[in-house]
Protein backbone atom coordinates (compact mmCIF):
# COMPACT_ATOMS: atom_id res chain seq x y z
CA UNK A 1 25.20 -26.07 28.43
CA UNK A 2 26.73 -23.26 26.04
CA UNK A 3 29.18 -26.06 24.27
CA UNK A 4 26.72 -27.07 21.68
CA UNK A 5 25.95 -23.17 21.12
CA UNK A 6 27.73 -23.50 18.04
CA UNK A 7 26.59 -26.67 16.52
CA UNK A 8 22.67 -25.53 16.87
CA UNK A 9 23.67 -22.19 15.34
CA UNK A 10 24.59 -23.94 12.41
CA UNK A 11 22.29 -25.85 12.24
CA UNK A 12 19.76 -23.32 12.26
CA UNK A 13 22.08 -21.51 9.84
CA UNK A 14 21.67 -24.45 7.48
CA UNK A 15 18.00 -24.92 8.19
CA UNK A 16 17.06 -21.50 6.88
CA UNK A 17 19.28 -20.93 4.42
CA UNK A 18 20.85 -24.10 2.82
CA UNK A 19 18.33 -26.80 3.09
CA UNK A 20 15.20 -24.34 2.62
CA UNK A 21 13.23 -26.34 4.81
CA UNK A 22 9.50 -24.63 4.46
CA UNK A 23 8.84 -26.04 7.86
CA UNK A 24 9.11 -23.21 10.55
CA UNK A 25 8.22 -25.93 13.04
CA UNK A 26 11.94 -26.76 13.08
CA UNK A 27 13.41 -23.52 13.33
CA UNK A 28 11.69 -23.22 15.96
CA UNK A 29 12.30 -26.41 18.22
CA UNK A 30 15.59 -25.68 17.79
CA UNK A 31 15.67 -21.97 18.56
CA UNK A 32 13.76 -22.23 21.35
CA UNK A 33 16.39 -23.64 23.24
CA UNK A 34 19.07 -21.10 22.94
CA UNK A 35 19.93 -19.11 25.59
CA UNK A 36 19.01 -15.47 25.68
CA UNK A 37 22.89 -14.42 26.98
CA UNK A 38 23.91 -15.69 23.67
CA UNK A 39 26.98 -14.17 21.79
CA UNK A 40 25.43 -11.05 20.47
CA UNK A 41 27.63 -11.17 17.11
CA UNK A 42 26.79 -15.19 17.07
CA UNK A 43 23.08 -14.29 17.41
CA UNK A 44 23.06 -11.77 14.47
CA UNK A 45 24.49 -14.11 12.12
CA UNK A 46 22.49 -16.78 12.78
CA UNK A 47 19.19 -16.80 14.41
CA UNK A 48 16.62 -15.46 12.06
CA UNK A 49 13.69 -17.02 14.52
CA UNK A 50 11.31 -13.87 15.62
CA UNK A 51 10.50 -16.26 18.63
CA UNK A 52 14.26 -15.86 19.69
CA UNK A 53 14.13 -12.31 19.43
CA UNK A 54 10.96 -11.49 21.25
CA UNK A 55 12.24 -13.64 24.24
CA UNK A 56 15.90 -11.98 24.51
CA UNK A 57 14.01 -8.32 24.48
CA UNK A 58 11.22 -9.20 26.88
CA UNK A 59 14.20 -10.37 28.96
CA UNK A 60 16.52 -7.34 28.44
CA UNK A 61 14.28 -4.60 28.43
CA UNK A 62 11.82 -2.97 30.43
CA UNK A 63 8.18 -3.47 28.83
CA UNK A 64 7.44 -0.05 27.44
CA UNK A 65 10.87 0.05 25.84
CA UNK A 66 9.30 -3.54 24.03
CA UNK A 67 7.00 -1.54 21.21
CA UNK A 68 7.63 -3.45 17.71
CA UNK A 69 5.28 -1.49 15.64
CA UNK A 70 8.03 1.52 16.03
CA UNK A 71 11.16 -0.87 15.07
CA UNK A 72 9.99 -2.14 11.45
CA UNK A 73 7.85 -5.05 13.22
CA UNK A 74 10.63 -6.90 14.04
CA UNK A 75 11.70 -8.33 17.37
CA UNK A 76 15.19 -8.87 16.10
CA UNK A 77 15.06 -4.99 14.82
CA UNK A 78 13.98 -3.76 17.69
CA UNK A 79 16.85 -5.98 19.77
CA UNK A 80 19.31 -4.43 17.42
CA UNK A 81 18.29 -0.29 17.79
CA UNK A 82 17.85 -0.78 21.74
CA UNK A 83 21.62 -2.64 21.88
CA UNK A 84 23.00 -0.01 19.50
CA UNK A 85 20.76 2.98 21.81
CA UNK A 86 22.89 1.47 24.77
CA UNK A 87 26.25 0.75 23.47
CA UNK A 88 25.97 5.16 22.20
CA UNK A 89 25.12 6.31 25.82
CA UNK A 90 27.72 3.57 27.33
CA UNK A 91 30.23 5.63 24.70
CA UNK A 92 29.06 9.18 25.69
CA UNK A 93 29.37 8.44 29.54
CA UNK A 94 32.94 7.71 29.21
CA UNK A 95 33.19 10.30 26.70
């Protein structure tokens, strides 16, 4: 399943930032079908789709931690401070 990982990445990639495609529809259809245990660094780069985002929180997180209007609105913001938040105490307890 993961081997074409790479090949919708950039096509998404290319999608919202090559072809400037105004139709979100897309973005989405493809998105929607990554998996949420994606390459975090692979992720980053490429998937800009909110959509994404909300699902690999709501999967990762417990539901109060899930509060966008205190990460910038942002799904993929929010993703972002709670994996940083976790990689610092991961740090301190071996620390």
């Amino acid at each position: 399943m993961h081997e074409n990982i790479p090949a919708k990445c950039g096509l998404v990639h290319c999608l919202q930032t090559k072809c400037r495609l105004n139709n979100d529809r897309h973005i989405r259809d493809i998105t929607k079908n990554l998996p949420v245990d994606l390459d975090t660094s692979v992720a980053a780069r490429f998937v800009f789709d909110e959509n994404y985002w909300k699902k690999r929180c709501l999967k990762q997180s417990r539901p109060r931690d899930n509060q966008i209007s205190e990460h910038g609105l942002s799904w993929k913001q929010l993703f972002f401070e709670n994996f940083v938040q976790e990689v610092n105490q991961l740090f301190s307890i071996c620390h």
